[in-house]
PDB file of N, CA and C in Angstrom:
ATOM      1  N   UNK A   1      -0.252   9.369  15.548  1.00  0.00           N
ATOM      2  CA  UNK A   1      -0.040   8.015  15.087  1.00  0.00           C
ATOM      3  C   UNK A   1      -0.906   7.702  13.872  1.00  0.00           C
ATOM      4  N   UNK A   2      -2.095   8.310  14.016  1.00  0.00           N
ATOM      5  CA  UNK A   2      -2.875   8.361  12.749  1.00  0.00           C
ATOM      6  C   UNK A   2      -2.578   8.493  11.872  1.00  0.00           C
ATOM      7  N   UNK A   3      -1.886   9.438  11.664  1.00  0.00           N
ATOM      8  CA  UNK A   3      -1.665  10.363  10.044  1.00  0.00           C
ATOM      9  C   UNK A   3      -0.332   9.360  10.079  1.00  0.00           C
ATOM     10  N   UNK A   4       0.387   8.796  10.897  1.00  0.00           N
ATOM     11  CA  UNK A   4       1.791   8.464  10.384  1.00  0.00           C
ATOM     12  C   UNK A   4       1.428   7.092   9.113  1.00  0.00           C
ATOM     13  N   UNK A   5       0.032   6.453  10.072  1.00  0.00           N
ATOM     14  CA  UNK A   5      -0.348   5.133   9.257  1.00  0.00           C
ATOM     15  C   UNK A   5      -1.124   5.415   7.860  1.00  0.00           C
ATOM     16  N   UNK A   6      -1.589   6.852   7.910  1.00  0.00           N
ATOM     17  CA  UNK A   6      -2.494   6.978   6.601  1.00  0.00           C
ATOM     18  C   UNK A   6      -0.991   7.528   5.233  1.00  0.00           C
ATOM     19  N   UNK A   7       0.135   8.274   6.083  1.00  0.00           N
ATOM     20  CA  UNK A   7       1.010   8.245   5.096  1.00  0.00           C
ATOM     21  C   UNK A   7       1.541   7.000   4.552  1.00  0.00           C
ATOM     22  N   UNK A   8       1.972   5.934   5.549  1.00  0.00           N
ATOM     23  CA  UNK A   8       2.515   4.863   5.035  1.00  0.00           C
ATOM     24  C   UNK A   8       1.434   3.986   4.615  1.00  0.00           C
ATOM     25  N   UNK A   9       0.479   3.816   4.518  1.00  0.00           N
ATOM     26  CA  UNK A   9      -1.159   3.304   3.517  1.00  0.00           C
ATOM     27  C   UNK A   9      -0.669   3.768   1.959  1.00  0.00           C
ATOM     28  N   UNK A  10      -0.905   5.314   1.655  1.00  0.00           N
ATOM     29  CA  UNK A  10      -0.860   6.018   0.915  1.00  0.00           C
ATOM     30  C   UNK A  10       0.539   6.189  -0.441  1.00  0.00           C
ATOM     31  N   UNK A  11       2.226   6.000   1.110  1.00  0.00           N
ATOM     32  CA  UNK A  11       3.451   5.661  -0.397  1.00  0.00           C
ATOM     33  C   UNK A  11       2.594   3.977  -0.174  1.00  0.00           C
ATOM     34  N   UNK A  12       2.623   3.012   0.162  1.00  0.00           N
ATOM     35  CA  UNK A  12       2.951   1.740  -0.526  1.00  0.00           C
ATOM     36  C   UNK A  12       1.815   1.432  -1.663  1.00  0.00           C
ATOM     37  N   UNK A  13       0.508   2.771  -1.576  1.00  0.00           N
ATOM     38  CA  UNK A  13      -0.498   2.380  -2.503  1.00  0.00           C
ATOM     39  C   UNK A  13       0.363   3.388  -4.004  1.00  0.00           C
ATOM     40  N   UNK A  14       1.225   4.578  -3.360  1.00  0.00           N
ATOM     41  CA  UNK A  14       1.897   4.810  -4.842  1.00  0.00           C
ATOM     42  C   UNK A  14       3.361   4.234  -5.143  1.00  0.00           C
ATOM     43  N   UNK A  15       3.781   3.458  -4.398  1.00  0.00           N
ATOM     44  CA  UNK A  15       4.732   2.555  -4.730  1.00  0.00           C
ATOM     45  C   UNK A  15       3.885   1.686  -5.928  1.00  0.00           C
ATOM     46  N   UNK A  16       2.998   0.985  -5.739  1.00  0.00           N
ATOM     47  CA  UNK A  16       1.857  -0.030  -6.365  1.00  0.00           C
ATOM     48  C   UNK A  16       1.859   0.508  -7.908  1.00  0.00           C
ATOM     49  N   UNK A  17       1.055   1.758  -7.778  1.00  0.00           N
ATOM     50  CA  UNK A  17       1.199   2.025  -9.052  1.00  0.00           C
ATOM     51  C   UNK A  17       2.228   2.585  -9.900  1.00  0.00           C
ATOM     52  N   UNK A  18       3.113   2.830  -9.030  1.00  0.00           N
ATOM     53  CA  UNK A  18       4.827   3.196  -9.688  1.00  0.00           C
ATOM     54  C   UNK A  18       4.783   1.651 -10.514  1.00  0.00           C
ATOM     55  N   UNK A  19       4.806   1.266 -10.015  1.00  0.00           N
ATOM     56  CA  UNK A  19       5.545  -0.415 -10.299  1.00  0.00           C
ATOM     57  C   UNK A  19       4.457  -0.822 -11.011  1.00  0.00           C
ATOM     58  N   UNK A  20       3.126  -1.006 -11.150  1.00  0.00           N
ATOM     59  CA  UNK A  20       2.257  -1.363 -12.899  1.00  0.00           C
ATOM     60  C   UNK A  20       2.884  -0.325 -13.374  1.00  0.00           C
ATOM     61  N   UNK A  21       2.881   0.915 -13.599  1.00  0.00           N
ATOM     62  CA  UNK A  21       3.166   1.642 -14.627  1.00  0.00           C
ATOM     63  C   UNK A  21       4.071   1.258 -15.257  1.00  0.00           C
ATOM     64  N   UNK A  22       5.327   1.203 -14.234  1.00  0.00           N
ATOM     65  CA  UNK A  22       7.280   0.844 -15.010  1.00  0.00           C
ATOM     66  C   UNK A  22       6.686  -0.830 -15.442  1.00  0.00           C
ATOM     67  N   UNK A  23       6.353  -1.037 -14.881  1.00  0.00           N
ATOM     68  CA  UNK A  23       6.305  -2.876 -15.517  1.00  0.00           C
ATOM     69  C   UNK A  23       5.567  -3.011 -16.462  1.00  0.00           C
ATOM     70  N   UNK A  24       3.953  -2.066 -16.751  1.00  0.00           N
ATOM     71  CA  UNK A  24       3.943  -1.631 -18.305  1.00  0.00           C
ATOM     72  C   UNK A  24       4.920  -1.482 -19.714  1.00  0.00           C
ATOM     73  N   UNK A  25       5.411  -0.440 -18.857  1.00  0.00           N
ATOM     74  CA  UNK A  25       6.547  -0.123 -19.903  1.00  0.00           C
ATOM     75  C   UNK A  25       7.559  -0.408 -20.553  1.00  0.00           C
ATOM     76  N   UNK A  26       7.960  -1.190 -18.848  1.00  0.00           N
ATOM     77  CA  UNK A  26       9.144  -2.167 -19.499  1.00  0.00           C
ATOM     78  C   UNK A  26       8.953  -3.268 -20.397  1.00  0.00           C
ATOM     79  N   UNK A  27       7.438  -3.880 -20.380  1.00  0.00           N
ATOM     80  CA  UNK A  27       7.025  -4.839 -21.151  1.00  0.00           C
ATOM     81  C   UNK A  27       6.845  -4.203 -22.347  1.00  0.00           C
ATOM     82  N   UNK A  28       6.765  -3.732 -22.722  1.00  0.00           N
ATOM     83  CA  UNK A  28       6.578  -2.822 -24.155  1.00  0.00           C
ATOM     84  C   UNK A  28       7.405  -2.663 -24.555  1.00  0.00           C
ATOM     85  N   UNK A  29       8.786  -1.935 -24.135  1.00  0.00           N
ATOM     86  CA  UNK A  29       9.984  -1.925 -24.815  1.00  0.00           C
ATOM     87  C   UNK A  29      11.020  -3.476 -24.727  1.00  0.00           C
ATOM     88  N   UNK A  30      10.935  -3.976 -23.411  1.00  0.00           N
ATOM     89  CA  UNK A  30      11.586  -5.251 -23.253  1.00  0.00           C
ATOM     90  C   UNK A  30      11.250  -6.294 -23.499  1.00  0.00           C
ATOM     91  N   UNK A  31      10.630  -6.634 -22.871  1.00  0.00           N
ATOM     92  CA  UNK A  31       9.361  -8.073 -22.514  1.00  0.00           C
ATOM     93  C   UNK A  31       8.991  -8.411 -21.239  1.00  0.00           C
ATOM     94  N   UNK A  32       8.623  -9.714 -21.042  1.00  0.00           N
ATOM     95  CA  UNK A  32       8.448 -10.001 -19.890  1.00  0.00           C
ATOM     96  C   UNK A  32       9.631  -9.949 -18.655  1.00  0.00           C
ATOM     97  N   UNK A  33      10.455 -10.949 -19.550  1.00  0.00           N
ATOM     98  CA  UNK A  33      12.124 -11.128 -18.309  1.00  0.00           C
ATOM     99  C   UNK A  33      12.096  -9.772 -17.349  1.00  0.00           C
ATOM    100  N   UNK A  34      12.040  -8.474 -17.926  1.00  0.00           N
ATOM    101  CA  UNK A  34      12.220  -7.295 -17.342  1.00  0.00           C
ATOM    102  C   UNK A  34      11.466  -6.735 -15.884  1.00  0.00           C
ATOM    103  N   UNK A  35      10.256  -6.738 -17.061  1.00  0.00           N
ATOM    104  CA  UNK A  35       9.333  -6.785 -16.701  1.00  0.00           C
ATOM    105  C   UNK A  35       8.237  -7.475 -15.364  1.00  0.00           C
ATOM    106  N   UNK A  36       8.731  -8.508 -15.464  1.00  0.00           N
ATOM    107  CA  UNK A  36       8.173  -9.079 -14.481  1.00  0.00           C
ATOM    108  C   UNK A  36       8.741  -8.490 -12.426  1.00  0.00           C
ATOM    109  N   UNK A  37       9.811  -8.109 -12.336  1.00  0.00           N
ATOM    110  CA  UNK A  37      10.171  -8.001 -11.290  1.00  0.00           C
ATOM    111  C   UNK A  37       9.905  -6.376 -11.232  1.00  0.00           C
ATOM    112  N   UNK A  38       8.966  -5.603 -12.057  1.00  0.00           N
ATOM    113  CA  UNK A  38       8.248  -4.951 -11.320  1.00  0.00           C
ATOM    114  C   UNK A  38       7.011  -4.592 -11.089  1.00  0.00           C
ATOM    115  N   UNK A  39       6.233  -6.167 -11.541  1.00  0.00           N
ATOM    116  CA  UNK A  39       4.998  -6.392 -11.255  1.00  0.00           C
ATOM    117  C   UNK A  39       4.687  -7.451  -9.940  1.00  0.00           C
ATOM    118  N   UNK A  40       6.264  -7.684  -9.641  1.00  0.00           N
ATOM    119  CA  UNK A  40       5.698  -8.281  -8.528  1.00  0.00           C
ATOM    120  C   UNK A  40       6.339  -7.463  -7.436  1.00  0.00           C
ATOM    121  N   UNK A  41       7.164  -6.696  -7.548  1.00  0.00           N
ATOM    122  CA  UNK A  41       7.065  -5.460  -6.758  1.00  0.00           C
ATOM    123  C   UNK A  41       5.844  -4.636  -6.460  1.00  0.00           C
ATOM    124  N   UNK A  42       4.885  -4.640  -7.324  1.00  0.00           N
ATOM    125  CA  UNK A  42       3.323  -4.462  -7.366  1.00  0.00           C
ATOM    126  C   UNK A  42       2.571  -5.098  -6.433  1.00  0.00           C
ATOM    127  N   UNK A  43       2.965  -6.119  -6.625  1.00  0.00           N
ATOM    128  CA  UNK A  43       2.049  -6.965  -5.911  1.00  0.00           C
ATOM    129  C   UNK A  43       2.688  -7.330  -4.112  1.00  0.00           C
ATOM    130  N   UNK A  44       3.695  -7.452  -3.550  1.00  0.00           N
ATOM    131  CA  UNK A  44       4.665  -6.778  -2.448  1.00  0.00           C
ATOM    132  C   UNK A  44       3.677  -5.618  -1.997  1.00  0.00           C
ATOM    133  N   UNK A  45       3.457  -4.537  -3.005  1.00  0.00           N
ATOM    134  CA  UNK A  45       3.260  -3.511  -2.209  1.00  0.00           C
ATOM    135  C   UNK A  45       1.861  -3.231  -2.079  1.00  0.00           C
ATOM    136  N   UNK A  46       0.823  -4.236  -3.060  1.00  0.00           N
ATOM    137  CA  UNK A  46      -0.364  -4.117  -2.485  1.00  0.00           C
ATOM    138  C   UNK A  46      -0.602  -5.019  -1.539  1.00  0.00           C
ATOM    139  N   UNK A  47       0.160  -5.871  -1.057  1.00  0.00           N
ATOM    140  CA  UNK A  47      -0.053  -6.973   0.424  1.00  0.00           C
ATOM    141  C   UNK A  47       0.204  -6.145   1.359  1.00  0.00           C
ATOM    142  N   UNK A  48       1.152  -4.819   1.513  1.00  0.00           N
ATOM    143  CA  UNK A  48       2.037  -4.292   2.027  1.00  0.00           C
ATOM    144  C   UNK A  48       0.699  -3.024   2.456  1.00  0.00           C
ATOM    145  N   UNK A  49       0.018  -2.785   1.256  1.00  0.00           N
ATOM    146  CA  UNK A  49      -1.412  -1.501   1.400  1.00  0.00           C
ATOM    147  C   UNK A  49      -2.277  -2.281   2.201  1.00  0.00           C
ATOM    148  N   UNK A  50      -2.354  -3.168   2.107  1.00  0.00           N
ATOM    149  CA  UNK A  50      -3.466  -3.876   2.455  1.00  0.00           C
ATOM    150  C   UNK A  50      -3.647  -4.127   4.055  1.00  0.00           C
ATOM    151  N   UNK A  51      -2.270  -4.513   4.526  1.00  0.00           N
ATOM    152  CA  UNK A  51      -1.992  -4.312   5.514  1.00  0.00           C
ATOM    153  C   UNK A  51      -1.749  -3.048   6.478  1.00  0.00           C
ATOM    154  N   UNK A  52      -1.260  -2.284   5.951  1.00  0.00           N
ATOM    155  CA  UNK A  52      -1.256  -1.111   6.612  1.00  0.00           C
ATOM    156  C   UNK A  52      -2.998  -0.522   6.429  1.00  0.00           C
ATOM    157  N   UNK A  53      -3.667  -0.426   6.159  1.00  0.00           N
ATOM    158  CA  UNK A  53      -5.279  -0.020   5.492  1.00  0.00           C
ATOM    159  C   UNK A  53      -5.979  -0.644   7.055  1.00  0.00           C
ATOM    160  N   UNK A  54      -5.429  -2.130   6.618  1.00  0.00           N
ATOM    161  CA  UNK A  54      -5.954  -2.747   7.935  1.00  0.00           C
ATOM    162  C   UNK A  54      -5.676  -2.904   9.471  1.00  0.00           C
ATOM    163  N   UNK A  55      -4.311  -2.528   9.614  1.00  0.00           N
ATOM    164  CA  UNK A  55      -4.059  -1.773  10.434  1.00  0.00           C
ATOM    165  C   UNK A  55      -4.513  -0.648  10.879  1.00  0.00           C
ATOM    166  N   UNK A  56      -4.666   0.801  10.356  1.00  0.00           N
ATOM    167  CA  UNK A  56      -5.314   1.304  10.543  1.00  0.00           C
ATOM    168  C   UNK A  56      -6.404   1.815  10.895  1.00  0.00           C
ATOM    169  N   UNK A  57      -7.579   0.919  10.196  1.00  0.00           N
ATOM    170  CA  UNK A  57      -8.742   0.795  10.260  1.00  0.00           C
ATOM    171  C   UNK A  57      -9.031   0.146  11.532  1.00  0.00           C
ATOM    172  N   UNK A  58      -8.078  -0.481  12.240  1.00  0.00           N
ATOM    173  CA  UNK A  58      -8.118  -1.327  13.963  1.00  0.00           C
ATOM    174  C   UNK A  58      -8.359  -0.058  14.846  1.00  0.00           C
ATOM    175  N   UNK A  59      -6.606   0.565  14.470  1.00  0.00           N
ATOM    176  CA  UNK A  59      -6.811   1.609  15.313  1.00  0.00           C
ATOM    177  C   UNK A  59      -7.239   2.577  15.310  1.00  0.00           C
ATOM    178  N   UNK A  60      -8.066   3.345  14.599  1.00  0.00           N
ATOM    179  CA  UNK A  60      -9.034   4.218  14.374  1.00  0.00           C
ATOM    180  C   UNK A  60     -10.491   3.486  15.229  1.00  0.00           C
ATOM    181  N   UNK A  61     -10.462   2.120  15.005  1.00  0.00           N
ATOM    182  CA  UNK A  61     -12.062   1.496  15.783  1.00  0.00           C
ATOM    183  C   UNK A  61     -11.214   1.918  17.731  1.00  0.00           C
ATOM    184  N   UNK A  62     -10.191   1.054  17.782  1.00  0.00           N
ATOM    185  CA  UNK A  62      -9.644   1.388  19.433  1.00  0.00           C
ATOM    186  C   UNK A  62      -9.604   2.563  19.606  1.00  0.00           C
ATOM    187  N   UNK A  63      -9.355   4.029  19.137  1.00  0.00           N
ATOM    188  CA  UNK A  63      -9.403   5.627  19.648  1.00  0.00           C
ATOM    189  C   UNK A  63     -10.857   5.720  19.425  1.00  0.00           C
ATOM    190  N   UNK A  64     -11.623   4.939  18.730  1.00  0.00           N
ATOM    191  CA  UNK A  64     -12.877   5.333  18.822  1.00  0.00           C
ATOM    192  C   UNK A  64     -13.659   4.739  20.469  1.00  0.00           C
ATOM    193  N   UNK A  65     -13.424   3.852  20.562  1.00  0.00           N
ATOM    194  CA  UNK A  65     -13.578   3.150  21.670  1.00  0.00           C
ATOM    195  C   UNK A  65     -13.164   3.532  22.588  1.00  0.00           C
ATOM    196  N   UNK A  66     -12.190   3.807  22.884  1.00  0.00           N
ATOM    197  CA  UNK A  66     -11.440   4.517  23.764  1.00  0.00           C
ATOM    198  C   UNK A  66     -12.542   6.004  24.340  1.00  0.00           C
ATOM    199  N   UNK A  67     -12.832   6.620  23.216  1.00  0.00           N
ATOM    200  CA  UNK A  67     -13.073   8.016  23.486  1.00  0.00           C
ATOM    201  C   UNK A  67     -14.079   7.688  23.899  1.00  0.00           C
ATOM    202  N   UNK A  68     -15.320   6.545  23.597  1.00  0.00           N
ATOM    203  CA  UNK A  68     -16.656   6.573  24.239  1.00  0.00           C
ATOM    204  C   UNK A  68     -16.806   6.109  25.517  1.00  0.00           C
ATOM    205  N   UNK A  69     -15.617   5.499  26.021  1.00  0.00           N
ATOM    206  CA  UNK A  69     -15.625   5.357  27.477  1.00  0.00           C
ATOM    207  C   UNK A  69     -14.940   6.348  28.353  1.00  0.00           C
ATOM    208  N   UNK A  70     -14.472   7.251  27.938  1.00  0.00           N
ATOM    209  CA  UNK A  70     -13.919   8.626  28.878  1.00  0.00           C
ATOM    210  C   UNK A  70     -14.489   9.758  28.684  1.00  0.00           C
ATOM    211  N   UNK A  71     -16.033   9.117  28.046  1.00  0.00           N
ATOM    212  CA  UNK A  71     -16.694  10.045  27.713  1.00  0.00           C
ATOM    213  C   UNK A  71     -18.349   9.913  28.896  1.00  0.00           C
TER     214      UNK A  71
END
């Protein structure tokens, strides 16, 4: 269950920077109009890291807990 949450941590933190990069770019060749809907796709997916991070970080403290009492 661990590793499933550190993969899904990991795409939505490179979803994140997929999306500044293209929304860079697109602002450079386009403008903003373009642009903008994939900086807030950016921002989606760092609420989205943030949450899963913190998730994680729960259940990593509960298997820790866990193990010192069956111990």
């Amino acid at each position: 269950m661990l590793r499933v949450l550190k993969v899904l941590e990991m795409a939505w933190l490179g979803i994140g920077i997929f999306s500044i990069v293209m929304g860079a770019y697109q602002y450079k060749m386009v403008g903003l109009e373009t642009a903008q809907w994939f900086f807030i796709g950016a921002l989606v997916s760092g609420v989205f890291y943030a949450f899963r991070r913190r998730q994680r970080k729960k259940f990593e403290a509960s298997e820790q807990n866990e193990n010192k009492k069956n111990k």
